[in-house]
C-alpha atoms as a PDB file:
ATOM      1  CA  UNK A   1       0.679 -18.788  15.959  1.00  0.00           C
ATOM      2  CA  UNK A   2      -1.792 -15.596  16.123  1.00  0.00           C
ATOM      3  CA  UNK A   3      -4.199 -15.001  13.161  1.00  0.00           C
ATOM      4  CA  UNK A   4      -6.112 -11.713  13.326  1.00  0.00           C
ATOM      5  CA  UNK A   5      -9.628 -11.741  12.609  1.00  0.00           C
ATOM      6  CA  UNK A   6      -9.666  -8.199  11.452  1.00  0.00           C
ATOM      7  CA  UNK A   7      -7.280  -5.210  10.546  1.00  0.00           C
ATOM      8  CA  UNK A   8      -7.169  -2.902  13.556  1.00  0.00           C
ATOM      9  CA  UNK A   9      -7.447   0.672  12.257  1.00  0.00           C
ATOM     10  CA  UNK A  10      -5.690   1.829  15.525  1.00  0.00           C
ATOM     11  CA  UNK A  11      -2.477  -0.431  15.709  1.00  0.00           C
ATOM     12  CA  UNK A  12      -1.982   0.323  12.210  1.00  0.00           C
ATOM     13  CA  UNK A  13      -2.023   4.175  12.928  1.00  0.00           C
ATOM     14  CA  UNK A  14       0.191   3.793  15.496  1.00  0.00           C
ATOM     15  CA  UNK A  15       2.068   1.585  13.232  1.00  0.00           C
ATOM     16  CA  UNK A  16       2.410   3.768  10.841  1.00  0.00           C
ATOM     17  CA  UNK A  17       3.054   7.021  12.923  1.00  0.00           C
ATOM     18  CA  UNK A  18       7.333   6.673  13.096  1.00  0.00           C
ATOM     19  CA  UNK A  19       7.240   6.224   9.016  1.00  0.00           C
ATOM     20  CA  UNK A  20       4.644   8.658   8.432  1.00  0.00           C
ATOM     21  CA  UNK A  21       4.232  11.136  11.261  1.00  0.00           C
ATOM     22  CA  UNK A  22       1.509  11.536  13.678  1.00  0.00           C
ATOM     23  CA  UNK A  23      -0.838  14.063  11.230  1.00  0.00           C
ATOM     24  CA  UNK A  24      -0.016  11.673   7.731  1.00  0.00           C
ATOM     25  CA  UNK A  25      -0.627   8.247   9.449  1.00  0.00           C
ATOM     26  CA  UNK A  26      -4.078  10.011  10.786  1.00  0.00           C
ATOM     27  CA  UNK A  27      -5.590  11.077   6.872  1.00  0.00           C
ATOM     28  CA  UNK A  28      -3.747   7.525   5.403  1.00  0.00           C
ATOM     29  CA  UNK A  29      -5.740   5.508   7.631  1.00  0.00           C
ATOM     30  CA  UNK A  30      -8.862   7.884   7.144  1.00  0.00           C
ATOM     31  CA  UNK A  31      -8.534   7.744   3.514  1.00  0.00           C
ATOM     32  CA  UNK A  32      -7.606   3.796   3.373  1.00  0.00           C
ATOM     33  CA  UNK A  33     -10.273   2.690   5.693  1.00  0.00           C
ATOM     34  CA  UNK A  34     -12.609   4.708   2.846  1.00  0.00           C
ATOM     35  CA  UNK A  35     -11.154   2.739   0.464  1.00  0.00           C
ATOM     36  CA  UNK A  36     -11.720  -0.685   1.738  1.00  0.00           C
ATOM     37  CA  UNK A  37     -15.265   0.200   3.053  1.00  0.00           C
ATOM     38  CA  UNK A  38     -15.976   0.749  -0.389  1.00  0.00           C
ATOM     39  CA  UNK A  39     -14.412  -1.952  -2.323  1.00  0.00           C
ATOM     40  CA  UNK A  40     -16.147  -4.384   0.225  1.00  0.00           C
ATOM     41  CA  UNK A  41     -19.226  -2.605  -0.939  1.00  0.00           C
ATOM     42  CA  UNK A  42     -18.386  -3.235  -4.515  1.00  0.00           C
ATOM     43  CA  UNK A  43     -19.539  -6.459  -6.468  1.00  0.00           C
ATOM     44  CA  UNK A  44     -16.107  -6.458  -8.048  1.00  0.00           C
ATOM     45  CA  UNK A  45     -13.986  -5.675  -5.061  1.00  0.00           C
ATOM     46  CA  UNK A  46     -12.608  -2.372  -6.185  1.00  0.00           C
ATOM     47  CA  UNK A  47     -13.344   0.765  -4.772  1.00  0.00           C
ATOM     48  CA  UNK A  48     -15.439   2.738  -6.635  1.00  0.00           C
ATOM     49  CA  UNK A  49     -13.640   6.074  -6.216  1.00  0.00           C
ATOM     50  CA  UNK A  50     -10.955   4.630  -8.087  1.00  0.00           C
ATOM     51  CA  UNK A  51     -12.960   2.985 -10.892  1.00  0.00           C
ATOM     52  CA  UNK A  52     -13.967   6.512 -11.282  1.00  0.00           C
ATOM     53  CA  UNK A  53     -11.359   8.019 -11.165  1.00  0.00           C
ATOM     54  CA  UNK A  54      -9.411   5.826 -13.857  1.00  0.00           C
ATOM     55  CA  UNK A  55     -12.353   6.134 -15.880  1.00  0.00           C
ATOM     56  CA  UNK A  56     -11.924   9.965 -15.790  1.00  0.00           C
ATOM     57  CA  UNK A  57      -8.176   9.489 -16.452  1.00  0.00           C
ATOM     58  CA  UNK A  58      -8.992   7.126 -20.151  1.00  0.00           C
ATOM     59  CA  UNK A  59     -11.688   9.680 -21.001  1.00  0.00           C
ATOM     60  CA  UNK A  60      -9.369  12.794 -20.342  1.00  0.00           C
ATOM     61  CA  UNK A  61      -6.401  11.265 -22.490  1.00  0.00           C
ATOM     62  CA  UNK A  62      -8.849  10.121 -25.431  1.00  0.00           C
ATOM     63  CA  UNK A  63      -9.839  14.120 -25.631  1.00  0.00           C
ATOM     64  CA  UNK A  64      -6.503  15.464 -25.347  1.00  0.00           C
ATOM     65  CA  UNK A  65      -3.644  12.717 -27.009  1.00  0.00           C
END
C-alpha cells in the first residue's frame, strides 16, 4: 500500500484536466492551493478569505432582510 506524504499540485492538475479542461483545472488548482495555504496559516484551520467572505454575506443580509 502507497501513502502520499503530500498532495501533488501537478498530478492533481493533470487529474483534473479531462473533467475540467486544460484552462479550468489551471485557476482551480491556483485558487485551491490559495485556499489551503491559508487555512494552514489559520489557528482555526479555515481559510481566511472565506471567513471573510461569510462574514460579509451575515452582515449584507442583516442590512437588507
Amino acid at each position: 500500500m502507497c501513502f502520499i506524504q503530500s498532495p501533488d499540485p501537478k498530478m492533481m492538475q493533470i487529474n483534473l484536466t479531462g473533467f475540467l479542461g486544460g484552462s479550468k483545472a489551471r485557476l482551480f488548482i491556483g485558487e485551491l492551493w490559495k485556499l489551503l495555504d491559508s487555512a494552514q496559516s489559520s489557528p482555526d484551520g479555515m481559510p481566511i478569505e472565506l471567513v471573510e467572505k461569510k462574514m460579509k454575506q451575515l452582515q449584507k443580509a442583516k442590512v437588507n432582510p
